[in-house]
C-alpha atoms as a PDB file:
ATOM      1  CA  UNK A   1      15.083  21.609   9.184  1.00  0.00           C
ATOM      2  CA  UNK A   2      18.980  22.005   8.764  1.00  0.00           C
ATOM      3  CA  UNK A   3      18.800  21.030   5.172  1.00  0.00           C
ATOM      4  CA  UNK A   4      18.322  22.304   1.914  1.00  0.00           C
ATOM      5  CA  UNK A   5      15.896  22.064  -0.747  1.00  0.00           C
ATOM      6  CA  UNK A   6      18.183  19.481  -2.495  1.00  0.00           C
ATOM      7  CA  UNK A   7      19.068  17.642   0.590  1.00  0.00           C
ATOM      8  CA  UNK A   8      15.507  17.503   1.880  1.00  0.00           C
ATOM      9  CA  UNK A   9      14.503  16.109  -1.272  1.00  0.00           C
ATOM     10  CA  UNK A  10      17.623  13.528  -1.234  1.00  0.00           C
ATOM     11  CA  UNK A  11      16.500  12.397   1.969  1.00  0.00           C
ATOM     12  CA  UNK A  12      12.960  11.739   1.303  1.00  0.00           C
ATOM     13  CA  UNK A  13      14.197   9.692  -1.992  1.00  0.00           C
ATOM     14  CA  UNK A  14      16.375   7.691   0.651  1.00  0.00           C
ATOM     15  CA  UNK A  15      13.938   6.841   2.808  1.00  0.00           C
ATOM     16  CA  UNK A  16      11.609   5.552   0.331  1.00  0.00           C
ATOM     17  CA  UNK A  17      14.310   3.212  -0.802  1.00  0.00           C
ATOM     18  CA  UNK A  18      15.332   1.869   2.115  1.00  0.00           C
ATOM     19  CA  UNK A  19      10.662   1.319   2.846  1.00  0.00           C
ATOM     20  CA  UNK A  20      10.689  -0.172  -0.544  1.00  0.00           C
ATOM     21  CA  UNK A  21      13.882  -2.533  -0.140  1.00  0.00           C
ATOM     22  CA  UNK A  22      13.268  -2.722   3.395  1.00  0.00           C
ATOM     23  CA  UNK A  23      17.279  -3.313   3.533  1.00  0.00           C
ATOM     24  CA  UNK A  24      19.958  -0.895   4.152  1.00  0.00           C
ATOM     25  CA  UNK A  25      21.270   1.902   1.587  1.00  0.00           C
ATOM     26  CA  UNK A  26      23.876   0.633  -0.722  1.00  0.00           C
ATOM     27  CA  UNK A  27      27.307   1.665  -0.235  1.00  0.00           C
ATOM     28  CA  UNK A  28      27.769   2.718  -3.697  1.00  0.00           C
ATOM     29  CA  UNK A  29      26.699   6.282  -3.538  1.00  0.00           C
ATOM     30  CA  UNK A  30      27.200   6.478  -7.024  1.00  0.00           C
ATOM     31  CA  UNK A  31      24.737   4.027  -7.937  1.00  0.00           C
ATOM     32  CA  UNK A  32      22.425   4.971  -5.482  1.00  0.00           C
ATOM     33  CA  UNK A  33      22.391   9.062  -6.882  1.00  0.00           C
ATOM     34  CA  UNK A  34      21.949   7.607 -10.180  1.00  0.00           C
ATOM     35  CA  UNK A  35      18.780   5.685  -9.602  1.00  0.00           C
ATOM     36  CA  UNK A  36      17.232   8.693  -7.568  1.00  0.00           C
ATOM     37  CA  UNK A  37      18.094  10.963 -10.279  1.00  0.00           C
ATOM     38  CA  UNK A  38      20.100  13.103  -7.960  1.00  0.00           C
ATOM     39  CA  UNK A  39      23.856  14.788  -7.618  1.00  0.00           C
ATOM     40  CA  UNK A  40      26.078  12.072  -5.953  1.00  0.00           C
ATOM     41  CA  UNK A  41      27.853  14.764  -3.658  1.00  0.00           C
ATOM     42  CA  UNK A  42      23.929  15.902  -2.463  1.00  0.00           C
ATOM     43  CA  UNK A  43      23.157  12.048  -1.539  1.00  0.00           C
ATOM     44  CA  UNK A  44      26.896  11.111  -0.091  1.00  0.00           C
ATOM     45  CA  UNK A  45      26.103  14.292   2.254  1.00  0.00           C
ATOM     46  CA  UNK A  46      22.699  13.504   3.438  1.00  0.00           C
ATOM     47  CA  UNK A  47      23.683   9.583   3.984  1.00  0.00           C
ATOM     48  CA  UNK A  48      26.946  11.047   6.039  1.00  0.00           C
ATOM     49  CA  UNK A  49      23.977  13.340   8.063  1.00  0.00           C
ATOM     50  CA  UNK A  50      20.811  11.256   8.501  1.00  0.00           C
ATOM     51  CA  UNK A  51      22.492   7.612   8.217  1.00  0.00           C
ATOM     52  CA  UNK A  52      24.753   5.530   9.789  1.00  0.00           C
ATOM     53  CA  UNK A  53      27.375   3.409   8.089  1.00  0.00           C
ATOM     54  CA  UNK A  54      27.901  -0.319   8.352  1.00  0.00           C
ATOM     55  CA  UNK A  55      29.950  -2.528   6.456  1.00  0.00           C
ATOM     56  CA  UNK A  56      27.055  -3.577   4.385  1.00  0.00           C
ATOM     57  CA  UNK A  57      25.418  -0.418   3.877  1.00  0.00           C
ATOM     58  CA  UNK A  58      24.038   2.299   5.308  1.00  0.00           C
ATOM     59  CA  UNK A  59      21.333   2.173   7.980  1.00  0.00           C
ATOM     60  CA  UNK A  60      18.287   4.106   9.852  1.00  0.00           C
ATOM     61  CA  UNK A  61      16.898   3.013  12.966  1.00  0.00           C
ATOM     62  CA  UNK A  62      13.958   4.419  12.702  1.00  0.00           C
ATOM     63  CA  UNK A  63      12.701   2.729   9.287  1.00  0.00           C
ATOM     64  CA  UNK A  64      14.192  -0.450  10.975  1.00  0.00           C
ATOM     65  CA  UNK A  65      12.260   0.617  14.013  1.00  0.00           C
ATOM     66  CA  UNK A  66       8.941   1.016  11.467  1.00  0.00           C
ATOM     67  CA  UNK A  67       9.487  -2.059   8.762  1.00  0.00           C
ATOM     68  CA  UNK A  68      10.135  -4.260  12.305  1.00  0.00           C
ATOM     69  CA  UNK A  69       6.854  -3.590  13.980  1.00  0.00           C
ATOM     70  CA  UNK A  70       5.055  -3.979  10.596  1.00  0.00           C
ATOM     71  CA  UNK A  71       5.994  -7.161  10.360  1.00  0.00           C
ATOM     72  CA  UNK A  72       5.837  -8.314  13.782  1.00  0.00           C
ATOM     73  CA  UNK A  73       2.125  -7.122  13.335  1.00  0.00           C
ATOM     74  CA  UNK A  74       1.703  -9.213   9.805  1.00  0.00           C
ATOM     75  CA  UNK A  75       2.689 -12.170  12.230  1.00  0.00           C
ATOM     76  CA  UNK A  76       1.112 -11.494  14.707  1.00  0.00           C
ATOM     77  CA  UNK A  77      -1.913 -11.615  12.484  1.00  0.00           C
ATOM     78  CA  UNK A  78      -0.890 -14.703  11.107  1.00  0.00           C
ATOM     79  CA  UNK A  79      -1.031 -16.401  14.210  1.00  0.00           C
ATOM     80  CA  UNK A  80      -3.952 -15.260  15.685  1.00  0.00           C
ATOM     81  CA  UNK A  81      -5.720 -16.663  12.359  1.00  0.00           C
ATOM     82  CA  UNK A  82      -4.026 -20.319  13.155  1.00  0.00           C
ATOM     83  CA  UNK A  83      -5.451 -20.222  16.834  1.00  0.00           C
ATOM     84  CA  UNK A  84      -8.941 -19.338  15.162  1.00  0.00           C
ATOM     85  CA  UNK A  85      -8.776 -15.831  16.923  1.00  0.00           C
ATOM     86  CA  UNK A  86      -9.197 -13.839  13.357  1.00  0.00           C
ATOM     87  CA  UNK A  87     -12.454 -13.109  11.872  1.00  0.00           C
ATOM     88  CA  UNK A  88     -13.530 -14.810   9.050  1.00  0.00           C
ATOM     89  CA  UNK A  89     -13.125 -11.609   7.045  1.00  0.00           C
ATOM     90  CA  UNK A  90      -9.719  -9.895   7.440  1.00  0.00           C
ATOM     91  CA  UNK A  91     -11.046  -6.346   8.383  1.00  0.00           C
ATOM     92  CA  UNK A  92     -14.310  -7.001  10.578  1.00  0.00           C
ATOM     93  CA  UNK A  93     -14.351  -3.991  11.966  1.00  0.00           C
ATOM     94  CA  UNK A  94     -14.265   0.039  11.286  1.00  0.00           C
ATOM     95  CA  UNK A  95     -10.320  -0.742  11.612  1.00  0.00           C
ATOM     96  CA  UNK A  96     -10.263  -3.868   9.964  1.00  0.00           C
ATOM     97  CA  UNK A  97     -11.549  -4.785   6.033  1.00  0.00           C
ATOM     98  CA  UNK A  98     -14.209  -6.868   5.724  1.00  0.00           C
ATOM     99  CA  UNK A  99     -13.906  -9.013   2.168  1.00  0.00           C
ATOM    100  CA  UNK A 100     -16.398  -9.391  -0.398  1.00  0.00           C
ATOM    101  CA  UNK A 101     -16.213 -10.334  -4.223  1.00  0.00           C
ATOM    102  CA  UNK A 102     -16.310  -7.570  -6.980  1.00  0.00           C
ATOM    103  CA  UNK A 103     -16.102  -8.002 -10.663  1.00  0.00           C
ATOM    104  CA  UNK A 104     -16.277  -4.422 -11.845  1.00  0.00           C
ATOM    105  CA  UNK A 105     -12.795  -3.532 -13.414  1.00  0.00           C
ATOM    106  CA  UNK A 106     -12.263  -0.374 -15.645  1.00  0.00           C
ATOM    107  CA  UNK A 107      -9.554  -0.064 -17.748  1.00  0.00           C
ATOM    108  CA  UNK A 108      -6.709   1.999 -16.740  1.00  0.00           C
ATOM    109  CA  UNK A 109      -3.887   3.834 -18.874  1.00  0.00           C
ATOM    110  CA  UNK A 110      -0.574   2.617 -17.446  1.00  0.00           C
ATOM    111  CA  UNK A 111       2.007   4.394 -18.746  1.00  0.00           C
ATOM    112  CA  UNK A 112       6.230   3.923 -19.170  1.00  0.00           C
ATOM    113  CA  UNK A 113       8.491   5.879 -16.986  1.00  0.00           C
ATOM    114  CA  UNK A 114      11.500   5.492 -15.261  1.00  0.00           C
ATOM    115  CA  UNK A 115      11.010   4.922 -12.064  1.00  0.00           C
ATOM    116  CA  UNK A 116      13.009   7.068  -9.010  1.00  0.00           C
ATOM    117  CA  UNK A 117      13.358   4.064  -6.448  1.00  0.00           C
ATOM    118  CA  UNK A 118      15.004   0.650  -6.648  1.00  0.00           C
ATOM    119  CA  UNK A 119      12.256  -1.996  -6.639  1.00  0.00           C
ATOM    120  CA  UNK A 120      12.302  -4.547  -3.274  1.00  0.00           C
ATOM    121  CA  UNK A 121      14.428  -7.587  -3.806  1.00  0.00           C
ATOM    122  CA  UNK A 122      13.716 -10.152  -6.254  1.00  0.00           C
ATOM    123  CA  UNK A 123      12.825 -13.803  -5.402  1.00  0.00           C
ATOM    124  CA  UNK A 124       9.929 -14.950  -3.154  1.00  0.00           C
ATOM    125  CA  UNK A 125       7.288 -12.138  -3.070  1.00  0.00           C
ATOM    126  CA  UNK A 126       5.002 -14.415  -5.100  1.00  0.00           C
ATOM    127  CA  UNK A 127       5.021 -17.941  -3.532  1.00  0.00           C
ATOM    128  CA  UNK A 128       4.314 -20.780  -6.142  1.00  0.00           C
ATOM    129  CA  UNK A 129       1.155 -21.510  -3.675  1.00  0.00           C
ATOM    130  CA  UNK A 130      -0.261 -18.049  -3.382  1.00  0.00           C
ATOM    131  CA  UNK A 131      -2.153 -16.302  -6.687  1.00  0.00           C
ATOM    132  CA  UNK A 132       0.219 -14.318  -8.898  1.00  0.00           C
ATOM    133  CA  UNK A 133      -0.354 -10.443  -8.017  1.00  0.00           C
ATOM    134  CA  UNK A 134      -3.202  -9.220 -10.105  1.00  0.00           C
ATOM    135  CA  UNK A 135      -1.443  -5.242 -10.442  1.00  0.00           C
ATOM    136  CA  UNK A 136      -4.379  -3.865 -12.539  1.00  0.00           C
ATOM    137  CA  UNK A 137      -7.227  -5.222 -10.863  1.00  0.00           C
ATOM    138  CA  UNK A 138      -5.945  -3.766  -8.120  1.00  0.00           C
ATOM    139  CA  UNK A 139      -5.455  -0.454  -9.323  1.00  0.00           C
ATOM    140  CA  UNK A 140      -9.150  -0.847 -10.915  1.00  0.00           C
ATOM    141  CA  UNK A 141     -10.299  -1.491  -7.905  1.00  0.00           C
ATOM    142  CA  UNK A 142      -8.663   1.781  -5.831  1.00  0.00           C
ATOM    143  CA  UNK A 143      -9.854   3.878  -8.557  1.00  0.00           C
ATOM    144  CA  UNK A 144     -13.441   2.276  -8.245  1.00  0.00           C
ATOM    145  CA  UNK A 145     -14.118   2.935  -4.372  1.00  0.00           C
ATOM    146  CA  UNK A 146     -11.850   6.046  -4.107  1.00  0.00           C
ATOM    147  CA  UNK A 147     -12.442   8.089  -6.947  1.00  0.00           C
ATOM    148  CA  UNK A 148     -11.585  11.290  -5.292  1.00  0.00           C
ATOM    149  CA  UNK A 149      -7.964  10.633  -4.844  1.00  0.00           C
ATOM    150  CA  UNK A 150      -5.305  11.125  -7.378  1.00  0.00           C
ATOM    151  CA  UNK A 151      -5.583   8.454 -10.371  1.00  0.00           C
ATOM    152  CA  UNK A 152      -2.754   6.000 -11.078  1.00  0.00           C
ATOM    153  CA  UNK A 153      -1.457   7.274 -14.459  1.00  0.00           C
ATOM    154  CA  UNK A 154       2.149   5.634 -14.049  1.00  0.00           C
ATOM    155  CA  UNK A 155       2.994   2.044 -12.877  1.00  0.00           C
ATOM    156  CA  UNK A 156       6.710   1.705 -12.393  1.00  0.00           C
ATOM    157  CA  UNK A 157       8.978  -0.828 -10.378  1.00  0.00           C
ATOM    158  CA  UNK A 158       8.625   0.817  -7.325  1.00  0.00           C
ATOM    159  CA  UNK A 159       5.259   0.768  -6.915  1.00  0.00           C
ATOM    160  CA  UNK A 160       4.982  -2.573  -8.587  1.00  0.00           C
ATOM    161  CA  UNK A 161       7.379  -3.595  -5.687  1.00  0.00           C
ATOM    162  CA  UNK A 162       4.752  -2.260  -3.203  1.00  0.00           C
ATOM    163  CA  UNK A 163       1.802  -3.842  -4.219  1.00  0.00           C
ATOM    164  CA  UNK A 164       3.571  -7.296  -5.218  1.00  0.00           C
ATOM    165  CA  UNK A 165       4.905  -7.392  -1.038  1.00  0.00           C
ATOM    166  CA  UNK A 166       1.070  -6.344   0.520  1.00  0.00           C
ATOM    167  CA  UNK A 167      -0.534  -8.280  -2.097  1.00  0.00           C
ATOM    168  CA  UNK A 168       1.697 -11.265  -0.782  1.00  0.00           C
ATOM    169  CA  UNK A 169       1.178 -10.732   2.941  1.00  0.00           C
ATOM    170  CA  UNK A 170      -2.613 -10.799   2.741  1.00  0.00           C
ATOM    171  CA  UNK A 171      -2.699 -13.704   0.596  1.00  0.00           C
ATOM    172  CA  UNK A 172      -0.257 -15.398   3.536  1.00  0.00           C
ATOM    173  CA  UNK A 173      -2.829 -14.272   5.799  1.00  0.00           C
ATOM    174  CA  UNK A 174      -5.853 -15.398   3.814  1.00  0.00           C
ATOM    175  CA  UNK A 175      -3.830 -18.991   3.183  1.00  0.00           C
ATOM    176  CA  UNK A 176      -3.580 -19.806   6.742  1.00  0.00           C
ATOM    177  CA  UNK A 177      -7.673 -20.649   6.469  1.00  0.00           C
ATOM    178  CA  UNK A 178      -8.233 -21.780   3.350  1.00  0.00           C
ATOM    179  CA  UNK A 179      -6.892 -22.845  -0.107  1.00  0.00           C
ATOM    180  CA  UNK A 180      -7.277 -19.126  -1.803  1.00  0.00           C
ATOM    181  CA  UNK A 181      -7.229 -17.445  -5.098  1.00  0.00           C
ATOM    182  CA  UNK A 182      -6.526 -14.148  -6.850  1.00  0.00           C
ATOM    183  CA  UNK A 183      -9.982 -13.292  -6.311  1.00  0.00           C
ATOM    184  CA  UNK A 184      -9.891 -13.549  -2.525  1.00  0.00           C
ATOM    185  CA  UNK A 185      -7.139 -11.594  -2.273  1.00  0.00           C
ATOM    186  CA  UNK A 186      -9.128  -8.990  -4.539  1.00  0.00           C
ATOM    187  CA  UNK A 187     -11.872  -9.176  -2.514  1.00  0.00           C
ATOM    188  CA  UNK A 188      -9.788  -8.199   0.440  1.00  0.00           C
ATOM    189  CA  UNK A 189      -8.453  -5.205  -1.459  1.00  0.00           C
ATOM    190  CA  UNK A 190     -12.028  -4.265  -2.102  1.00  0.00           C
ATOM    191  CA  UNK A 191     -13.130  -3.983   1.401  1.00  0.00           C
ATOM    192  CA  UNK A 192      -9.899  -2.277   2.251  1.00  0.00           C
ATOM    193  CA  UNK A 193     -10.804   0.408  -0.095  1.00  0.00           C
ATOM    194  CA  UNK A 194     -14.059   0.731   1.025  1.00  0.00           C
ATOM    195  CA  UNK A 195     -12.325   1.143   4.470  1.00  0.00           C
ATOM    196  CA  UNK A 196     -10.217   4.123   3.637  1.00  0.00           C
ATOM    197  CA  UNK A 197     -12.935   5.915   1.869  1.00  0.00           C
ATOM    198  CA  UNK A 198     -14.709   6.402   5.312  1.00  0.00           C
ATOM    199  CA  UNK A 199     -11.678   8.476   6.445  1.00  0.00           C
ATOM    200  CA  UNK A 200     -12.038  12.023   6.383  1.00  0.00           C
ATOM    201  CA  UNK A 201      -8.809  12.138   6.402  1.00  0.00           C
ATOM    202  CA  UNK A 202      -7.141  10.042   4.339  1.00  0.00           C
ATOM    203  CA  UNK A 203      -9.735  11.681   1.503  1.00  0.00           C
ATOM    204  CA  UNK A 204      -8.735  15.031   2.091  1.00  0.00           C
ATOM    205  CA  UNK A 205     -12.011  16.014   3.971  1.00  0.00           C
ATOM    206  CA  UNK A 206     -10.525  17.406   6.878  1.00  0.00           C
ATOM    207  CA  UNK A 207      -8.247  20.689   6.554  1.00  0.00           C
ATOM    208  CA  UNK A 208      -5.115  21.317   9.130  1.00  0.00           C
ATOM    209  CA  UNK A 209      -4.628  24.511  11.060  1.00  0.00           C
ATOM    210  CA  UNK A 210      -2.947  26.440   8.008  1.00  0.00           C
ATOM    211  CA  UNK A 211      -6.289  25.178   5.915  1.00  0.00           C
ATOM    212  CA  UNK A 212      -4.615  22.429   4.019  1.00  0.00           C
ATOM    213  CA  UNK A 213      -5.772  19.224   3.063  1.00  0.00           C
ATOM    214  CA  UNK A 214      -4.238  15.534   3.112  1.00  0.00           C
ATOM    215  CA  UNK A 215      -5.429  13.158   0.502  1.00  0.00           C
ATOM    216  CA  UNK A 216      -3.307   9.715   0.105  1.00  0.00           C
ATOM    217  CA  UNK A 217      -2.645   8.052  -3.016  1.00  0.00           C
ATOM    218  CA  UNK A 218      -1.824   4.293  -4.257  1.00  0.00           C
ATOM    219  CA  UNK A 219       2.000   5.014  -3.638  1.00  0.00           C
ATOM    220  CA  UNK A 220       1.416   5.753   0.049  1.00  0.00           C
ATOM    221  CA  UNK A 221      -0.799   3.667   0.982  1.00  0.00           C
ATOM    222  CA  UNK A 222       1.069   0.650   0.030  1.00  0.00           C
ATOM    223  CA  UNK A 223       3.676   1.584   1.648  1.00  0.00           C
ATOM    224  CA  UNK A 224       4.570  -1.023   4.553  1.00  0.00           C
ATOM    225  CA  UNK A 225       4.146   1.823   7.753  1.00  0.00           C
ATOM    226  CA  UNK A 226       1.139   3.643   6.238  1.00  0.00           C
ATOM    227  CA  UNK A 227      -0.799   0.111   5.295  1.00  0.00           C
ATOM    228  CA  UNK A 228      -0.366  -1.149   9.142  1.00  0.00           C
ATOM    229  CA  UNK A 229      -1.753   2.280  10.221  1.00  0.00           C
ATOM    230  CA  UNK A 230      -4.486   2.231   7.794  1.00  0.00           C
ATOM    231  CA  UNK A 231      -5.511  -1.420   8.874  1.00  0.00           C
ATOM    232  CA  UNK A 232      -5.216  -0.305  12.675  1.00  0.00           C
ATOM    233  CA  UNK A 233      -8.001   2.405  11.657  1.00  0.00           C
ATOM    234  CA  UNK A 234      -5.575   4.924  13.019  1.00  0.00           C
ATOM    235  CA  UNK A 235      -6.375   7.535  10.544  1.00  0.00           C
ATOM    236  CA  UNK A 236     -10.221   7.134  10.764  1.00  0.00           C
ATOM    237  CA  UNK A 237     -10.527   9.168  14.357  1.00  0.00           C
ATOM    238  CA  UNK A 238      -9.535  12.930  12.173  1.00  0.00           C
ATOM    239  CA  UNK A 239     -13.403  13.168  11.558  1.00  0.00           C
END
């Protein structure tokens, strides 16, 4: 609450970089302003306020705290599917997906623009054994079974970086069964579409005290704390 409009702002940019990288802040503040399109002395103040600094950058417990417990659930996931504890279908239930092939894609409009994030690191987010990430069947497939919520109309690093690492750890999932292909993967997405469009409240059908409405978008549900909660089904009890 202590901080300003261009603090606040700062901070938020932060956070989503250090979600999308899942790594620490950079220690050049420079850099890091530049690529949030913000003032360098805003960002070096916020990082001095909200972060702590280590020798190789600057950290938050609490996204560790977040991106740590995602991924202890992704394997824990994993390894109840190698004892043969995981459904067949990776959401069987209200809080879990349940997959099924689609082949209705509409064209979308992705557009150029630069984007305010740096995207996650570079390297193994597409394994050579898991399908290459299929980023506009994806997005035809969110604007297919949500059509409510806002439309993808720009497709930049960062959320290229987003799908690329959730696309990956359901295909990792999927793998541990079977020999698999885009189109399971796909079919996985469509079910977990399907999923969120039951929630009053992630489609903006339930209004908060001041009368206001939530409604998610690509962006945020990708992101690694909002996907867990979305596949825990802890936004479908708001109805």
């Amino acid at each position: 609450m202590h901080l300003s409009n261009e603090e606040d702002l700062a901070y938020r940019r932060l956070l989503d970089m250090y979600y999308d990288t899942e790594n620490k802040i950079p220690l050049d503040t420079q850099w890091v302003a530049k690529r949030l399109r913000l003032a360098t002395d805003v960002v070096d103040e916020v990082l001095k306020d909200m972060f702590v600094k280590h020798e190789d950058g600057w950290y938050h417990a609490r996204c560790d705290d977040v991106i740590q417990q995602y991924h202890a659930m992704a394997e824990k996931n994993r390894a109840n599917g190698r004892l043969g504890g995981r459904k067949k279908n990776p959401l069987g239930s209200e809080s879990q997906p349940i997959a099924k092939a689609t082949n209705n894609h509409k064209p979308i409009t992705i557009n150029q623009e630069p984007d305010i994030c740096i995207s996650p690191p570079s390297g193994e987010l597409d394994d050579e054994k898991l399908p290459k990430c299929n980023h506009k069947a994806v997005v035809d497939l969110y604007h297919k079974h949500l059509p409510t919520l806002r439309r993808v109309e720009v497709w930049n690093d960062t959320r290229k970086g987003y799908l690329k690492q959730r696309w990956r750890e359901v295909a990792k999932e999927l793998s541990d069964k079977q020999e698999i292909k885009a189109e399971d993967v796909l079919a996985w997405f469509t079910e977990f579409f399907e999923h969120i469009a039951t929630s009053r409240f992630l489609t903006g059908r339930v209004n908060d005290k001041s009368g206001r409405a939530f409604a998610a978008d690509l962006e945020w549900i990708l992101k690694p704390s909002n996907f867990a909660k979305i596949v825990e089904g802890k936004y479908h009890g708001a109805n």
